[in-house]
C-alpha atoms as a PDB file:
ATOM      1  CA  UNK A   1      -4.820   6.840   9.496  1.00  0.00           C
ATOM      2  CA  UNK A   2      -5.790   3.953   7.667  1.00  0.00           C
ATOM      3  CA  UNK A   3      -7.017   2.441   4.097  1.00  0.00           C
ATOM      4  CA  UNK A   4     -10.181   3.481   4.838  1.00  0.00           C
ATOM      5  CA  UNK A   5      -9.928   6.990   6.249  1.00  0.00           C
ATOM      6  CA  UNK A   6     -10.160   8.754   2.692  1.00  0.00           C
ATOM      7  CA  UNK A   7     -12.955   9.122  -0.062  1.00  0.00           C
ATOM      8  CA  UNK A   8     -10.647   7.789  -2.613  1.00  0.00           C
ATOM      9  CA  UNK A   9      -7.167   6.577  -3.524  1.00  0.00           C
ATOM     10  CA  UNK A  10      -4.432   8.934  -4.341  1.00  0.00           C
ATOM     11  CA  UNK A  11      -3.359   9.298  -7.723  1.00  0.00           C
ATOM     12  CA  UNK A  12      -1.728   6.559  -9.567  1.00  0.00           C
ATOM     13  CA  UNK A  13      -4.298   4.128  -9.616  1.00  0.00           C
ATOM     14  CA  UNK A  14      -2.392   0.746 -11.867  1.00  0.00           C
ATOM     15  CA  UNK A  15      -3.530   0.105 -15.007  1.00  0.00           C
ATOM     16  CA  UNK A  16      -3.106  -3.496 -16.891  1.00  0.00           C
ATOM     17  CA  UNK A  17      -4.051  -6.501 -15.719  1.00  0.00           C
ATOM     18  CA  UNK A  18      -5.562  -6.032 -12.084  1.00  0.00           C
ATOM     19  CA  UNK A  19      -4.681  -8.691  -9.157  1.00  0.00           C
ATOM     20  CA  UNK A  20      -7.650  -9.380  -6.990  1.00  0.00           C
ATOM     21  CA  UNK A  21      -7.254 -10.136  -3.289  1.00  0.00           C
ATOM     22  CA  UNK A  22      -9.237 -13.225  -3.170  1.00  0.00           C
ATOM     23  CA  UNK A  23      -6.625 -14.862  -6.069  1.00  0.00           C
ATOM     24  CA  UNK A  24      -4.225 -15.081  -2.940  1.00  0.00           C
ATOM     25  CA  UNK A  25      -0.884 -16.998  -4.984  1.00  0.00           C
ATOM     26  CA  UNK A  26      -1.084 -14.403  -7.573  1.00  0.00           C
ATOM     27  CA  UNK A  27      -1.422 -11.326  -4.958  1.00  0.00           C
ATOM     28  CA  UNK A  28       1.291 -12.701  -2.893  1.00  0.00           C
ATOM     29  CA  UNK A  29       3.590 -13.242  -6.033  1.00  0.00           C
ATOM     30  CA  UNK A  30       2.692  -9.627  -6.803  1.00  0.00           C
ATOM     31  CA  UNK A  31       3.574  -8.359  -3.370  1.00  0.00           C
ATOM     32  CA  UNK A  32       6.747  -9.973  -3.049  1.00  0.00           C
ATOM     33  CA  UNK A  33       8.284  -9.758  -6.448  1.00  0.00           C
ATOM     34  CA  UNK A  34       6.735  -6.079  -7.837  1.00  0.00           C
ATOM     35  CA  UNK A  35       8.285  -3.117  -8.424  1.00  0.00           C
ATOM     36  CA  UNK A  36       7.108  -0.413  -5.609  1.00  0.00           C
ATOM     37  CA  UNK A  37       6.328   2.783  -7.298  1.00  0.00           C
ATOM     38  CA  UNK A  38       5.817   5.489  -4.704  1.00  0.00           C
ATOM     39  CA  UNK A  39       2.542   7.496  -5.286  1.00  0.00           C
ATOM     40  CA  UNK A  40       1.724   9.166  -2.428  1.00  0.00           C
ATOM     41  CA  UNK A  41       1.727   9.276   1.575  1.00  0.00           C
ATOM     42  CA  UNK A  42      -1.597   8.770   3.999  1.00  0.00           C
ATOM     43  CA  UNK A  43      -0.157  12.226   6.257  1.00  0.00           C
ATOM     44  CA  UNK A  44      -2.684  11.182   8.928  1.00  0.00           C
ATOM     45  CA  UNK A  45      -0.998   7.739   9.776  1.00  0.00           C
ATOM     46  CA  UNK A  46       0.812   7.560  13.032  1.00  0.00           C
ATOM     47  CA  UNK A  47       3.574   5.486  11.686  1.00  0.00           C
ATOM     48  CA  UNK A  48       4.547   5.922   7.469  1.00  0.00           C
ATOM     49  CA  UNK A  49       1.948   4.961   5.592  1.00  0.00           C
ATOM     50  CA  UNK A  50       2.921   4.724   1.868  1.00  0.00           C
ATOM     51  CA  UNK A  51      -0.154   4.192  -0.848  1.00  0.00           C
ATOM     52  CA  UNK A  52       1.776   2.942  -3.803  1.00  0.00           C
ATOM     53  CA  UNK A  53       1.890   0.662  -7.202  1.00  0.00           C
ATOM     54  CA  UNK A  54       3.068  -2.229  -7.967  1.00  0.00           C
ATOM     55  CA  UNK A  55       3.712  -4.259 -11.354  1.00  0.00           C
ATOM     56  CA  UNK A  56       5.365  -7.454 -12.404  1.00  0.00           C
ATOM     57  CA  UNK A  57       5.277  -9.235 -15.437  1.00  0.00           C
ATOM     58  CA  UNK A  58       2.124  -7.261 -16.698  1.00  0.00           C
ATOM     59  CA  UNK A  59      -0.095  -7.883 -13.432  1.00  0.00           C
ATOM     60  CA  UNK A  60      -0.238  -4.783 -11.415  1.00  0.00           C
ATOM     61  CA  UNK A  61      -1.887  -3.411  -8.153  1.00  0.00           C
ATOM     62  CA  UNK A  62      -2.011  -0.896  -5.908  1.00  0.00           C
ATOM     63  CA  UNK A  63      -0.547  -1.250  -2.301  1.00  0.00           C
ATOM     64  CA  UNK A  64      -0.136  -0.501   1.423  1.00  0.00           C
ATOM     65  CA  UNK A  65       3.951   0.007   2.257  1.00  0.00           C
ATOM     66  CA  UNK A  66       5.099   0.768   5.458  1.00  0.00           C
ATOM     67  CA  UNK A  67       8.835   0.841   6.072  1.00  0.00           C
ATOM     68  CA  UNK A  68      10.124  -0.629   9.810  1.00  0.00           C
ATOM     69  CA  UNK A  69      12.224   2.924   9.542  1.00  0.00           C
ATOM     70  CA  UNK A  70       8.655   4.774   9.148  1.00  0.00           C
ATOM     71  CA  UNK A  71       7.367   2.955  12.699  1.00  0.00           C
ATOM     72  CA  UNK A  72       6.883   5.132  15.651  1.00  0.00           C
ATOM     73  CA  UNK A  73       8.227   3.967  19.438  1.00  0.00           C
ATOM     74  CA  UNK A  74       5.184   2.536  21.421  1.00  0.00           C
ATOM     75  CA  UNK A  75       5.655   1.882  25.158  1.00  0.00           C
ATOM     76  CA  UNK A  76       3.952  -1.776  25.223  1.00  0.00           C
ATOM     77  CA  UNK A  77       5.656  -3.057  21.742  1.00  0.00           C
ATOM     78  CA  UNK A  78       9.419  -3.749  21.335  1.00  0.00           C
ATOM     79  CA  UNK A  79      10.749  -1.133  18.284  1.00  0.00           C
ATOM     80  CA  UNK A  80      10.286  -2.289  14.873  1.00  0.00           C
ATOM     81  CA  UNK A  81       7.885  -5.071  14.911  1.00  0.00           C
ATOM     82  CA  UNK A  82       5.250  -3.423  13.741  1.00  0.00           C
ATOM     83  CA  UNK A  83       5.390  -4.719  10.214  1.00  0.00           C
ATOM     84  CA  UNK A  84       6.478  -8.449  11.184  1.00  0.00           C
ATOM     85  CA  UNK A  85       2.907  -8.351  13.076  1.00  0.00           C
ATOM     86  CA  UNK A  86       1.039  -7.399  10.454  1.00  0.00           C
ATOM     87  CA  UNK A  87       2.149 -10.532   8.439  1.00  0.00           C
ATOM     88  CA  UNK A  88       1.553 -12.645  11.659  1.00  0.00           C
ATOM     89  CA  UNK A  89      -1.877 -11.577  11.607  1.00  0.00           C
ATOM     90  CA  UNK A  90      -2.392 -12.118   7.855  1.00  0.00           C
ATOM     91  CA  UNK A  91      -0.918 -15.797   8.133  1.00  0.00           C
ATOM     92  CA  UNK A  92      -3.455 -16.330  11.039  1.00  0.00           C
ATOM     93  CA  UNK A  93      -6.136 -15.083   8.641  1.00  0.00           C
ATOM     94  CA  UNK A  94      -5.040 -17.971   6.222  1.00  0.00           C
ATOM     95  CA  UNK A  95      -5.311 -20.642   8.593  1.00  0.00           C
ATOM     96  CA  UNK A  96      -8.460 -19.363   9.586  1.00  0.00           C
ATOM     97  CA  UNK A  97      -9.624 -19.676   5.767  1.00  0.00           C
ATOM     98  CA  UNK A  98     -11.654 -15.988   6.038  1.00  0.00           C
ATOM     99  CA  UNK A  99      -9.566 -14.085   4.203  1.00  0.00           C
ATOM    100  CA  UNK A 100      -9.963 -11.417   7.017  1.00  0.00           C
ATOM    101  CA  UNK A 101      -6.585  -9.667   6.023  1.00  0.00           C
ATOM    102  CA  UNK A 102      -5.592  -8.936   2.027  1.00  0.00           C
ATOM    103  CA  UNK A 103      -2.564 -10.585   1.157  1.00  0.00           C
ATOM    104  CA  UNK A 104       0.383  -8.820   2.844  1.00  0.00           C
ATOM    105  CA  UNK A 105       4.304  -9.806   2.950  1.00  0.00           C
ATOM    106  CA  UNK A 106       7.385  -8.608   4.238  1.00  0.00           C
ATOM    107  CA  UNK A 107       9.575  -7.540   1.640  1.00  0.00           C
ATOM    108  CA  UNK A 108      12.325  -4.753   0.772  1.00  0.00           C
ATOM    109  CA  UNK A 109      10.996  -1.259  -0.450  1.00  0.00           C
ATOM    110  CA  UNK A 110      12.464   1.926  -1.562  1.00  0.00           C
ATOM    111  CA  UNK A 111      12.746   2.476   2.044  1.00  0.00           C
ATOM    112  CA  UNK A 112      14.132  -0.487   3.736  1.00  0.00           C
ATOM    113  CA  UNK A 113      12.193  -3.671   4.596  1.00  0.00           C
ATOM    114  CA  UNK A 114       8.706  -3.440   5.765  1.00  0.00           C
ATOM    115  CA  UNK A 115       5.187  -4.795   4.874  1.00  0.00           C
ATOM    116  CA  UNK A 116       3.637  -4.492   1.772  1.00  0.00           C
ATOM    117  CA  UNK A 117      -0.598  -4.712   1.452  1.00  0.00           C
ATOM    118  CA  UNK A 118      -2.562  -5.230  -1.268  1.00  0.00           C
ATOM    119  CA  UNK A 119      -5.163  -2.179  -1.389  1.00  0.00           C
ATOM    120  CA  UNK A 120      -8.520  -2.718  -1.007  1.00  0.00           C
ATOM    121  CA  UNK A 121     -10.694   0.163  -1.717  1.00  0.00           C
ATOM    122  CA  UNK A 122     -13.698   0.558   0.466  1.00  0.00           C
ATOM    123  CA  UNK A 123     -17.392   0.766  -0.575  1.00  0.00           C
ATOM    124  CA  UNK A 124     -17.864   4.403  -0.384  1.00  0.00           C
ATOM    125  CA  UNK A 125     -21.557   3.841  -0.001  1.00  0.00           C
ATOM    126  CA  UNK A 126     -21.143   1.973   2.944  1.00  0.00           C
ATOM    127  CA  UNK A 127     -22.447   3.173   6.150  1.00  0.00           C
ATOM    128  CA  UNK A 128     -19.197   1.722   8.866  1.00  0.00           C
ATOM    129  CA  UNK A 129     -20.378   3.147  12.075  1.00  0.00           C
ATOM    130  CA  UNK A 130     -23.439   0.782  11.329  1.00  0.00           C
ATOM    131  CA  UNK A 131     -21.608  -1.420   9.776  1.00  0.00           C
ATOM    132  CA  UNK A 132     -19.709  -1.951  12.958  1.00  0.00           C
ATOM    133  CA  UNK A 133     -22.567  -2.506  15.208  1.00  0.00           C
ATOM    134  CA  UNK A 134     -23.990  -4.627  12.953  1.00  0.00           C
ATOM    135  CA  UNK A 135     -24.510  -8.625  12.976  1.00  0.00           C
ATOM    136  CA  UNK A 136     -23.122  -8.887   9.675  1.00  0.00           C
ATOM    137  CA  UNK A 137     -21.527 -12.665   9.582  1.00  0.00           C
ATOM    138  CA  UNK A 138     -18.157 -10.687   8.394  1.00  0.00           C
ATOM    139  CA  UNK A 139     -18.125  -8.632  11.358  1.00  0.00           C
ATOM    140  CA  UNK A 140     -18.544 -11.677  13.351  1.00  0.00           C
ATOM    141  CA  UNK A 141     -15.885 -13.477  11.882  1.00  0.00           C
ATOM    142  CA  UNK A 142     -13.487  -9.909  12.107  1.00  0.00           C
ATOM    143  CA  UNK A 143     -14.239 -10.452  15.919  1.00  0.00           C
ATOM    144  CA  UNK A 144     -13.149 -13.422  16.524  1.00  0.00           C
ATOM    145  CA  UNK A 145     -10.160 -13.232  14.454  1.00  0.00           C
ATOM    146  CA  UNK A 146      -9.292 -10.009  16.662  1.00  0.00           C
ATOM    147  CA  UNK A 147      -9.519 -12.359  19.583  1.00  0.00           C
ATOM    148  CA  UNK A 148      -7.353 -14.896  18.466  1.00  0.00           C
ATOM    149  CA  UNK A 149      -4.265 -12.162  17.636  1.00  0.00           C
ATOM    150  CA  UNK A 150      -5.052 -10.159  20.346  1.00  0.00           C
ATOM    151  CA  UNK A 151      -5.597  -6.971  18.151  1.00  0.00           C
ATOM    152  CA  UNK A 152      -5.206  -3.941  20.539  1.00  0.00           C
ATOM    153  CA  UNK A 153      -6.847  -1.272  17.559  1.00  0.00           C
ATOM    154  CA  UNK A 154      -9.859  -2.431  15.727  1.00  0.00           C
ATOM    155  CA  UNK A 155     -11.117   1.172  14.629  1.00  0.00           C
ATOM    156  CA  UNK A 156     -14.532   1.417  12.972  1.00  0.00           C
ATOM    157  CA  UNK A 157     -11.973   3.136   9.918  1.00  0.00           C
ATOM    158  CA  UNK A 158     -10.128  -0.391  10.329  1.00  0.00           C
ATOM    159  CA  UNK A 159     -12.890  -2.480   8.604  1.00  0.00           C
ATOM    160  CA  UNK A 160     -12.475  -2.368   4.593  1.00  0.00           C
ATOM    161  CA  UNK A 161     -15.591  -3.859   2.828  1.00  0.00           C
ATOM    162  CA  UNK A 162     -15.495  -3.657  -0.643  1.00  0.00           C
ATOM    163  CA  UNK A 163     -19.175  -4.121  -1.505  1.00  0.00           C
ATOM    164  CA  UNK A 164     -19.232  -7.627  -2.251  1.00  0.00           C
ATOM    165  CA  UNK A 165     -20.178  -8.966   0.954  1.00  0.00           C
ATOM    166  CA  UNK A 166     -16.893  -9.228   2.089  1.00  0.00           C
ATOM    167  CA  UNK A 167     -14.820  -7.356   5.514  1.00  0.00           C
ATOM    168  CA  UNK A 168     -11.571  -6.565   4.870  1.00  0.00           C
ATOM    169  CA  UNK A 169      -9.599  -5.477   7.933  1.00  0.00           C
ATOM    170  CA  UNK A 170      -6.441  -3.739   8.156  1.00  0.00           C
ATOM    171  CA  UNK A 171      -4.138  -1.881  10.580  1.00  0.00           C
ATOM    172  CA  UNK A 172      -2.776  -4.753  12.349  1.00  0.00           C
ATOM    173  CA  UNK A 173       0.545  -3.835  14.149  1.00  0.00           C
ATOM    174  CA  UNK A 174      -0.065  -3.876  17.528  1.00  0.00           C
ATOM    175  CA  UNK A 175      -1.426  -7.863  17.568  1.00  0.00           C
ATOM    176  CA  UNK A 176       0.007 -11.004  19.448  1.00  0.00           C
ATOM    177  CA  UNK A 177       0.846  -9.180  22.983  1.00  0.00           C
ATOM    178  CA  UNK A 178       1.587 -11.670  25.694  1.00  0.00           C
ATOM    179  CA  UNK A 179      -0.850  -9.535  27.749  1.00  0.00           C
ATOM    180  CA  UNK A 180      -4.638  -9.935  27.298  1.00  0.00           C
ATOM    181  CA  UNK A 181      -5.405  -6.184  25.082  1.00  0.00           C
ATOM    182  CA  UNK A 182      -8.204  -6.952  23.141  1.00  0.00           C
ATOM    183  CA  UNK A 183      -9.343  -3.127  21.863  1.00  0.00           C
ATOM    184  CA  UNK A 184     -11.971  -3.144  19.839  1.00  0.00           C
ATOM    185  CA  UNK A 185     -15.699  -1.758  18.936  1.00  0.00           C
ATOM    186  CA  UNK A 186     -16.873  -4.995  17.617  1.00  0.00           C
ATOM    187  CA  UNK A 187     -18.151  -6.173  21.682  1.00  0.00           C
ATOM    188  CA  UNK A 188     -21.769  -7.152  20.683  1.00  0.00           C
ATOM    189  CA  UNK A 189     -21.147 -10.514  20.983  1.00  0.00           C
ATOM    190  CA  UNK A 190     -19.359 -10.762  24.199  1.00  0.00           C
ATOM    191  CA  UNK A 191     -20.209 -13.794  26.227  1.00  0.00           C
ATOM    192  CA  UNK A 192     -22.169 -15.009  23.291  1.00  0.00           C
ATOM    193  CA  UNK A 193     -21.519 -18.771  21.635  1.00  0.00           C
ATOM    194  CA  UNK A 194     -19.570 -19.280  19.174  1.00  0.00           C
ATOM    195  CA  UNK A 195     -20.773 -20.439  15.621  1.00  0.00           C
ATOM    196  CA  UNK A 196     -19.835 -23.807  14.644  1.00  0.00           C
ATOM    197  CA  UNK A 197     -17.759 -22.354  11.948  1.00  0.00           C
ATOM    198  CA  UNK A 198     -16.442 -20.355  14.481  1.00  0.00           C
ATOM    199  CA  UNK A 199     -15.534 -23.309  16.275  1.00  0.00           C
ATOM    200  CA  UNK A 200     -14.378 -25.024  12.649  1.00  0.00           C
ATOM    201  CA  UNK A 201     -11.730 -22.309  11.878  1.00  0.00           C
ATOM    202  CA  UNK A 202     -10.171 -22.172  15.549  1.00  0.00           C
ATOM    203  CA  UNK A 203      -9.865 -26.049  15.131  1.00  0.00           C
ATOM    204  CA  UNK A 204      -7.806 -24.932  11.738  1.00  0.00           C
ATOM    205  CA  UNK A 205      -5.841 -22.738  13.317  1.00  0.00           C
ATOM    206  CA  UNK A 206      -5.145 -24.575  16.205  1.00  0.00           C
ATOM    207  CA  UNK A 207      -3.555 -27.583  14.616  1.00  0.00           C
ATOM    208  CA  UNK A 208      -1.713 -25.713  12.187  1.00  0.00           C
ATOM    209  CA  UNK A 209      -0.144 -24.324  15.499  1.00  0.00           C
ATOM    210  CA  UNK A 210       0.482 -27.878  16.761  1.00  0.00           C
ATOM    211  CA  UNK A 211       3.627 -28.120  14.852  1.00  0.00           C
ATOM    212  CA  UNK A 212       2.032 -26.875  11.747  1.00  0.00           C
ATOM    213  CA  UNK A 213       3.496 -24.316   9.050  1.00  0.00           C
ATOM    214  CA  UNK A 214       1.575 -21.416  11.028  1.00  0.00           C
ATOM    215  CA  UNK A 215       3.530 -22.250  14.200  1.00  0.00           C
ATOM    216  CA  UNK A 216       6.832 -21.977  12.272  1.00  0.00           C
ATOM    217  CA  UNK A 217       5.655 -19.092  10.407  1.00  0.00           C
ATOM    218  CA  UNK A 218       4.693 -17.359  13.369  1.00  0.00           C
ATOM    219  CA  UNK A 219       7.651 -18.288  14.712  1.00  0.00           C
ATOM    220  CA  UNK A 220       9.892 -16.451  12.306  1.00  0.00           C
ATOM    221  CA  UNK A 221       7.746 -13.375  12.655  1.00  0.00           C
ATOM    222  CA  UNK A 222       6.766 -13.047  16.649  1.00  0.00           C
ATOM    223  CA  UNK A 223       8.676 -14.568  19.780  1.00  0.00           C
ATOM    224  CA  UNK A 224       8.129 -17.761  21.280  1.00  0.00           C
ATOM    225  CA  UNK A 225       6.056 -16.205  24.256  1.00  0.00           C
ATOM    226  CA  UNK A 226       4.038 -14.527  21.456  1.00  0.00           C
ATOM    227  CA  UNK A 227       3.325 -17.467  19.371  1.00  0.00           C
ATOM    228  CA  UNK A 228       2.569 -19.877  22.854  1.00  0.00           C
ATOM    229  CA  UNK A 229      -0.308 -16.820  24.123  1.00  0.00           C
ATOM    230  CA  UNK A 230      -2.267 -17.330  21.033  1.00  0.00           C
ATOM    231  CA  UNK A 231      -1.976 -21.437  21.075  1.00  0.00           C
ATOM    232  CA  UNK A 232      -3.810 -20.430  24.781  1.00  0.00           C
ATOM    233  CA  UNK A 233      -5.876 -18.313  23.194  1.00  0.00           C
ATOM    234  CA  UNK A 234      -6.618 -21.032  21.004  1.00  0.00           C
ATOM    235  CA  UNK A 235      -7.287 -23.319  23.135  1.00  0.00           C
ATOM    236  CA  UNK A 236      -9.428 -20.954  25.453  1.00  0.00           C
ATOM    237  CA  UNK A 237     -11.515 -20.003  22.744  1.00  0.00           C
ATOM    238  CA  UNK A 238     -12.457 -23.843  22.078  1.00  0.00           C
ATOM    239  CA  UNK A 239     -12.626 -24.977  25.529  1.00  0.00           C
ATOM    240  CA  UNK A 240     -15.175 -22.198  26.490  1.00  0.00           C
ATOM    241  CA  UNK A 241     -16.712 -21.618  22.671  1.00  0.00           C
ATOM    242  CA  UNK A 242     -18.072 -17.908  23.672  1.00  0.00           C
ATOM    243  CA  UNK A 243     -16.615 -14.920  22.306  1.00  0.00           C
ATOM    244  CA  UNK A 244     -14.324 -13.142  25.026  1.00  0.00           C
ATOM    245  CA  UNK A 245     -15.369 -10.825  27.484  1.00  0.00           C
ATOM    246  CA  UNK A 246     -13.611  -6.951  27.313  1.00  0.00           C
ATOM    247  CA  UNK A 247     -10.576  -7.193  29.429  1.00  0.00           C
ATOM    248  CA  UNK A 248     -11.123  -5.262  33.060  1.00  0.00           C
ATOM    249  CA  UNK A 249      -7.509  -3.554  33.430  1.00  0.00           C
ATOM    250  CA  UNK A 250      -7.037  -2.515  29.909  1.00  0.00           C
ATOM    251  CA  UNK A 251      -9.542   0.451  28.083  1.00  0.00           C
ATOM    252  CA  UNK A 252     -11.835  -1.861  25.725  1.00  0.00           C
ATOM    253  CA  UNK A 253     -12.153   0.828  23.006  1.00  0.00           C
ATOM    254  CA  UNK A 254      -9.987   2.318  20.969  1.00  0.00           C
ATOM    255  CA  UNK A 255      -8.938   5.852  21.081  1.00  0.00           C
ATOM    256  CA  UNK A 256     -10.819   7.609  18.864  1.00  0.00           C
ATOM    257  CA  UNK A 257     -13.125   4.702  18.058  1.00  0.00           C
ATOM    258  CA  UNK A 258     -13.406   5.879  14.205  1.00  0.00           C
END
């Protein structure tokens, strides 16, 4: 299940003043300091999905929580790292300077510590499965920001835009493995050259990982083999400036796709 797999947001939409994603201090101050107000669950999500509110000092929002207690054993992820991944892949996103991932922190919850997402509520007029096959500039950039974590689940019902031009993507727990498992149905650029701001935002990223505040973010959040496979990634990505091929031991779509 994910942000995108409804029509519309449960009950309890905020009211007040309204934090948007793009004002990134003010939706991270949100995240971290708001009170979480419980308003519903998304029942189809494999690991507790928790759509709630959140307000502080007049500025609220509605938000993604998912507890470390909610996350479900997976056989190629150590236990409970689900949520520390998801803020791995939002700090990438940063460095990158996309804005690929809403703001999202790790923070305590009526449940325990886990991450906390701002909500960003899909265009309900827009078509995904074509959006996905697409050459939308946004999907580009989603798919080469999936190569650099290493995302293992980019679902069609993964991609969030909210009719301003913009991709949102979400769902980001199973990022950052040592192993190559890029899953994803954004392939129709495989082999293809990168775009020179392609090639501009890995040169971001990778010197923020060169002793940067991303590497000792990352550090806090992954372990050291994670955070040195995507410096190689990295560097792979700007040595060869083509967008990766699908990996040929590992399925390259995700089950379902949607």
């Amino acid at each position: 299940m994910t942000q995108s797999s409804r029509d519309r947001a449960p009950a309890g939409d905020p009211s007040g003043d309204r934090v948007s994603p793009r004002d990134v201090p003010a939706a991270e101050r949100l995240l971290l300091a708001g009170r979480l107000s419980i308003e519903g669950r998304l029942v189809q999500a494999s690991n507790a999905t928790l759509y709630c509110t959140i307000e502080h000092d007049g500025v609220s929002a509605a938000c993604v929580y998912k507890p470390v207690a909610g996350e479900r054993p997976l056989w190629d992820f150590p236990d409970g790292t689900l949520a520390e991944r998801e803020v791995a892949a939002y700090e990438v996103s940063k460095a990158m300077g996309w804005g690929t991932v809403p703001p999202t922190v790790h923070r305590d919850g009526p449940y325990g510590p886990g991450m906390v997402q701002l909500w960003v509520e899909p265009d309900p007029d827009t078509d995904l499965v074509a959006l996905s096959r697409s050459d939308d500039d946004a999907i580009r950039r989603m798919s080469v920001f999936d190569a650099v974590v290493n995302n293992a689940d980019r679902k069609i019902g993964h991609l969030l835009p909210p009719g301003d031009g913009h991709v949102y993507g979400c769902d980001h727990g199973v990022c950052f493995s040592v192993e190559y498992k890029l899953r994803t149905v954004l392939w129709q650029w495989r082999g293809k050259p990168l775009t020179s701001e392609a090639v501009e935002a890995l040169g971001r990223v990778d010197r923020a990982l060169r002793g940067g505040p991303l590497a000792a973010r990352l550090t806090e959040l992954l372990t050291e083999e994670e955070v040195d496979a995507t410096r190689r990634r990295v560097e792979l990505m700007l040595k060869h400036r083509i967008h990766p091929y699908p990996p040929e031991d590992w399925p390259a779509i995700p089950w379902p796709p949607l």
